[in-house]
Protein backbone atom coordinates (compact mmCIF):
# COMPACT_ATOMS: atom_id res chain seq x y z
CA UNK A 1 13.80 1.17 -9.96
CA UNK A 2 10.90 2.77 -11.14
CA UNK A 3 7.46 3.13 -8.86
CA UNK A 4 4.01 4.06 -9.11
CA UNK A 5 2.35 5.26 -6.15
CA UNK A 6 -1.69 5.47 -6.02
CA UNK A 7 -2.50 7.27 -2.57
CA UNK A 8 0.16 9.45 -2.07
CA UNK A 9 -1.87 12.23 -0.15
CA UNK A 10 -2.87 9.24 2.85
CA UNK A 11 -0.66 8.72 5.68
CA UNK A 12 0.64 5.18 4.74
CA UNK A 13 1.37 6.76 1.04
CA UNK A 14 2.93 9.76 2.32
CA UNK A 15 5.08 7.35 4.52
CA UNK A 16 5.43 5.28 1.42
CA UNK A 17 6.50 8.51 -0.55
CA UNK A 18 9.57 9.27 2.16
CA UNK A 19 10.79 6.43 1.75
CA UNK A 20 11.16 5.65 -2.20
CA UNK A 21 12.75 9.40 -2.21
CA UNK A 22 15.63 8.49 0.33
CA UNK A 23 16.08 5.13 -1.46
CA UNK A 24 19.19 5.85 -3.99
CA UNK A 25 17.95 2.67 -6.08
CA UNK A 26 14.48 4.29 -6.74
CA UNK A 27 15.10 6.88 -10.17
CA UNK A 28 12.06 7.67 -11.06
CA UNK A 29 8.23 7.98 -8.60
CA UNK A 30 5.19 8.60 -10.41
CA UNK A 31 2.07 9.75 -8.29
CA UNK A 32 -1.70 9.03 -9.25
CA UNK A 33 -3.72 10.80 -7.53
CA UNK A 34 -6.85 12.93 -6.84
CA UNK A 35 -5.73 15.79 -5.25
CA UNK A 36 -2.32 17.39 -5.88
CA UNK A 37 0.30 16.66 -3.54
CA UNK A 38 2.26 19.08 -1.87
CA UNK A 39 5.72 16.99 -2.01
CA UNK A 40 8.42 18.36 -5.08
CA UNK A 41 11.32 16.69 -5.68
CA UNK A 42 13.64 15.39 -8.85
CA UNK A 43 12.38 12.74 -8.84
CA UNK A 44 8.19 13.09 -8.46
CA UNK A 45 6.20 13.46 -11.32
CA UNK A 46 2.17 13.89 -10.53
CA UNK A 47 -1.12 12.47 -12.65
CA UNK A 48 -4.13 14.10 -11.39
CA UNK A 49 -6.87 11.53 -13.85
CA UNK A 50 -10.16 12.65 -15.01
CA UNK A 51 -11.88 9.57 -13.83
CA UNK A 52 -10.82 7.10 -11.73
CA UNK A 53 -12.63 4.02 -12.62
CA UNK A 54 -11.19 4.43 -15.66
CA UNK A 55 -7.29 4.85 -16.45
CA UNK A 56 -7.10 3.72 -20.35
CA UNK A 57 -7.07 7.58 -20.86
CA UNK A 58 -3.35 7.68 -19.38
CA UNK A 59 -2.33 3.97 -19.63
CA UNK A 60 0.84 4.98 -21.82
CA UNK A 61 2.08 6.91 -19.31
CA UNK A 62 2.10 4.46 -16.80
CA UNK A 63 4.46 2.16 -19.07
CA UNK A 64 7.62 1.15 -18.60
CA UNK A 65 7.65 0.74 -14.25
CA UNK A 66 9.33 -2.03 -11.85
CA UNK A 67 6.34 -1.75 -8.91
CA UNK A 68 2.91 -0.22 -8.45
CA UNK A 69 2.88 0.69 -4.24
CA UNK A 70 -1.27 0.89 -3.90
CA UNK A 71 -2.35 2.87 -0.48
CA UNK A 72 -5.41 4.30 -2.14
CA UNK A 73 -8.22 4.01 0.22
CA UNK A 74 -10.91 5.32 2.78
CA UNK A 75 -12.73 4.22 6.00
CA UNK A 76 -15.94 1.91 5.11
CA UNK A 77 -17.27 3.78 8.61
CA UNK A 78 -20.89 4.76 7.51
CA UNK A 79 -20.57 3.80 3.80
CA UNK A 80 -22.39 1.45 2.19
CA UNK A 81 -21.50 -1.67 1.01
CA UNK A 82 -21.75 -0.51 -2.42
CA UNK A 83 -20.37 2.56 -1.82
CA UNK A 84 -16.98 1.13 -0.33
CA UNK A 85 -16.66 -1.44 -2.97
CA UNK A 86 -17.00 1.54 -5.54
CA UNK A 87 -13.61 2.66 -4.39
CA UNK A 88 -12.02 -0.37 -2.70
CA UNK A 89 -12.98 -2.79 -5.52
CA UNK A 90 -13.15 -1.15 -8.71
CA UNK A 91 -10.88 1.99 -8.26
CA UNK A 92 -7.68 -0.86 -7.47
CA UNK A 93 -9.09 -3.00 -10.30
CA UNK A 94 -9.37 -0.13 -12.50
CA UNK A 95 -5.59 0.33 -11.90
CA UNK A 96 -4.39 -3.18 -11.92
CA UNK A 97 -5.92 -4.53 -14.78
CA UNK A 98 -3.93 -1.49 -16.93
CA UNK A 99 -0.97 -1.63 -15.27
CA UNK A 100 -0.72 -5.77 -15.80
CA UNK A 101 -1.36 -5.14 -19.31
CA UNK A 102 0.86 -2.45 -19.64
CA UNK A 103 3.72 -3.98 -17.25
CA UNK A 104 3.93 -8.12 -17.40
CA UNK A 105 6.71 -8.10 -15.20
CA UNK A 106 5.61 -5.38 -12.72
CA UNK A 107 5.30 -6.05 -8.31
CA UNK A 108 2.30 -4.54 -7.19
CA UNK A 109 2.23 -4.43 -3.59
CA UNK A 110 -1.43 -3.38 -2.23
CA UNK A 111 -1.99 -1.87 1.45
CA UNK A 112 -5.23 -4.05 2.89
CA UNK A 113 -5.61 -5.01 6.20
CA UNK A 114 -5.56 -7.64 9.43
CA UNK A 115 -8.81 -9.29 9.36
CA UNK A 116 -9.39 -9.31 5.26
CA UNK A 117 -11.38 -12.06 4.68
CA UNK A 118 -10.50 -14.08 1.27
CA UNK A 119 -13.29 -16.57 1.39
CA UNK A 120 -15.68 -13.13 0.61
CA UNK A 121 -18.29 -14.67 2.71
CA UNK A 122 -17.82 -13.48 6.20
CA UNK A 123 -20.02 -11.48 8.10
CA UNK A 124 -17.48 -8.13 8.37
CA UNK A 125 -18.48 -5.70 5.03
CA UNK A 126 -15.08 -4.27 4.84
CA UNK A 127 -12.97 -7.39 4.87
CA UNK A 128 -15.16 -9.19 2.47
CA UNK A 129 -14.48 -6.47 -0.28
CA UNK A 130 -10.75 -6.39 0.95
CA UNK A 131 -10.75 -9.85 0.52
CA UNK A 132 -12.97 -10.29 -3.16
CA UNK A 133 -9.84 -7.06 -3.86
CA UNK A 134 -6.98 -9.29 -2.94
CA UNK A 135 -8.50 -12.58 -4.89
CA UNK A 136 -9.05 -10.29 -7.93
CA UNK A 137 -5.16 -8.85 -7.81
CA UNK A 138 -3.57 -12.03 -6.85
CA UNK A 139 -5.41 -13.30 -10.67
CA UNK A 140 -3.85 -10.89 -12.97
CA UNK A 141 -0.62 -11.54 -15.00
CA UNK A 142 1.40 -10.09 -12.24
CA UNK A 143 3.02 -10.46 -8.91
CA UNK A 144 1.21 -9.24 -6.30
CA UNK A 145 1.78 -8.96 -2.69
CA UNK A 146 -1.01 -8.23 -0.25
CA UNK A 147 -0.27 -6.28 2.74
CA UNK A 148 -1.94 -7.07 6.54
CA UNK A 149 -0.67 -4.27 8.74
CA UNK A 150 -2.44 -4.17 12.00
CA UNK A 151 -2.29 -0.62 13.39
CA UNK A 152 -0.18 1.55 11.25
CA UNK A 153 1.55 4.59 13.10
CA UNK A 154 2.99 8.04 11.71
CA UNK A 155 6.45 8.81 12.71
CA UNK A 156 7.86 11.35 10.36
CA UNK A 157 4.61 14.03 10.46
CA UNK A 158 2.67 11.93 8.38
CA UNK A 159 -1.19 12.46 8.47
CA UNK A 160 -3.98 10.36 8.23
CA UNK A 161 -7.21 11.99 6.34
CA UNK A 162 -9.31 10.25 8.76
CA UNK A 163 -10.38 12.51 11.49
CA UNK A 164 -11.01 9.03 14.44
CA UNK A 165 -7.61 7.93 12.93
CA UNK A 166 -5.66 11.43 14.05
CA UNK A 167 -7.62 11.84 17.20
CA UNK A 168 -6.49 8.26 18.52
CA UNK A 169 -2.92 8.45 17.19
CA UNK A 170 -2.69 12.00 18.89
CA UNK A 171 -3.95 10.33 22.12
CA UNK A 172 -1.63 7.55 22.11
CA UNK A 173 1.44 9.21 20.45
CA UNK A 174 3.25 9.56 23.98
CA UNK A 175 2.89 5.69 24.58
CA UNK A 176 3.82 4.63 20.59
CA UNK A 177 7.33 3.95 21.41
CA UNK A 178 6.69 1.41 23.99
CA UNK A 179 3.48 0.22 21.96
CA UNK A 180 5.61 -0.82 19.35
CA UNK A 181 8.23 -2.46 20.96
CA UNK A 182 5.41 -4.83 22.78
CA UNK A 183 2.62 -5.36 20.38
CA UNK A 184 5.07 -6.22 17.31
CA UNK A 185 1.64 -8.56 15.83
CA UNK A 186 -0.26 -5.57 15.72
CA UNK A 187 1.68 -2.21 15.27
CA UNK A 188 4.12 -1.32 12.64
CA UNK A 189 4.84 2.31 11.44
CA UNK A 190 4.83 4.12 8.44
CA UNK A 191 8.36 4.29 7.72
CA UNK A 192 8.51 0.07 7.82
CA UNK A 193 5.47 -0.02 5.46
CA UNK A 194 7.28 2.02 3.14
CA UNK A 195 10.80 -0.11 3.32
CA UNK A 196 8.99 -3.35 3.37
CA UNK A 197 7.41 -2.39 0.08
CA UNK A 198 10.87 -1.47 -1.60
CA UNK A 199 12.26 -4.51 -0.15
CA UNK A 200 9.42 -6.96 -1.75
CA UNK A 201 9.85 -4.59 -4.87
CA UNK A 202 13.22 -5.72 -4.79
CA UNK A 203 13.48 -9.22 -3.98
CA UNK A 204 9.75 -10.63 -4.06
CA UNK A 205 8.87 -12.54 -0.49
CA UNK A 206 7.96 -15.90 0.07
CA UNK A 207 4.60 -15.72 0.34
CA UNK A 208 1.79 -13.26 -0.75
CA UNK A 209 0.56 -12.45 2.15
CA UNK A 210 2.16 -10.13 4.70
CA UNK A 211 1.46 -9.84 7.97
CA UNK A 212 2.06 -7.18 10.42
CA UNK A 213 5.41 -9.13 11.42
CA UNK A 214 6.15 -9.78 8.04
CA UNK A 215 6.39 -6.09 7.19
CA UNK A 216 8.56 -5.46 10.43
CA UNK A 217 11.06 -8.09 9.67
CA UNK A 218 11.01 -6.96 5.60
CA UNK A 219 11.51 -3.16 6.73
CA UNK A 220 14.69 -4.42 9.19
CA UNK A 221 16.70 -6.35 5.73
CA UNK A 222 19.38 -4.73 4.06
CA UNK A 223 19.33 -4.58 0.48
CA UNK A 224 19.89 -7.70 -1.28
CA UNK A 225 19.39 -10.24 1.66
CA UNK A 226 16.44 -12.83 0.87
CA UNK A 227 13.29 -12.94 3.43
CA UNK A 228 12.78 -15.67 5.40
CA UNK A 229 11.38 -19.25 4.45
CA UNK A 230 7.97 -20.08 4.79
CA UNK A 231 7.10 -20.38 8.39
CA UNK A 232 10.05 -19.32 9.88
CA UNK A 233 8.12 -16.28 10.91
């Protein structure tokens, strides 16, 4: 398998990264992203683009992949609604729209959120542009998968570029074990992201949407064994 990874300097790509490089069945990872990464490996090769509202530059280099993992993204704390639909909007779209034209039969799997709103009227900023971004994917010649993680903990050193985000994890670090055996609806870590993502690159899932438990239970199958039906969550 072949994967693209937008994102890869965040803490749910860097968690995402780990785990395509332990997966034997993953040849080949190519990064996009802004800032180089400090990961080398075989298997890693790095695109730093010139502009990232624009990929038509590089497009035939991103030919020829099985999945497109997507954790590109920042806070909408004190931005604009413009301003995070700038990134969260058209940076994805940027990406997705090449990629579908370049890859037909390509899984793109994209890292959004509990709470997204898909009817793009609700009252919360960030979910509406979460949710116009997941409408927008789910339309393009591809398959796409959205996922809902509720709150996503580091458990290999991973390190989240938002300074509230580190402070809190920090504080509750002692107590994630426990956390995470109790609040299964609403805390997953970054290691499951990153196995759920291979395992819906792998096998597709049964619906679109993923929630937090959906990721948990997609992380815990070995390879080749289907999800479960609709529902049976």
């Amino acid at each position: 398998m072949k994967v693209i990874i937008f994102g890869a300097t965040g803490m749910v790509g860097q968690g995402v990264l780990r785990e395509c490089l332990l997966d034997p069945e993953v040849e080949r990872v190519l990064l996009v992203s802004r800032t180089p990464t400090t990961e080398r490996h075989g298997k890693i090769r790095e695109i730093i683009p010139h502009d990232f509202h624009d990929f038509t530059p590089i497009e035939a280099e991103l030919d020829g992949y099985d999945a497109c993992f997507f954790t590109l993204g920042i806070t909408s704390v004190g931005k604009s609604e413009a301003d995070y639909r700038r990134v969260t909007y058209d940076i994805t779209l940027a990406a997705a729209r090449v990629l579908s034209a370049r890859n037909p039969d390509l899984t793109f799997v994209y890292v959004s959120g509990t709470g997204t709103d898909n009817t793009e009227r609700g009252r919360v900023m960030w979910a509406r542009v979460k949710g116009a971004t997941e409408n927008a994917l789910l339309a393009l010649p591809f398959s796409a998968y959205m996922f809902h993680p509720g709150v996503v903990y580091s458990v290999h050193g991973e390190k989240s570029k938002t300074r509230w985000y580190r402070v809190v994890h920090t504080l509750t670090a002692p107590l994630s074990p426990l956390l995470l055996r109790l609040l299964p609806r609403l805390l997953v870590t970054t290691e499951q992201v990153g196995r759920a993502m291979l395992t819906v690159a792998r096998q597709g899932w049964p619906e679109r949407f993923l929630s937090n438990r959906d990721l948990i239970t997609a992380a815990g199958l070995p390879r080749g064994v289907s999800g479960p039906g609709e529902g049976a969550l």
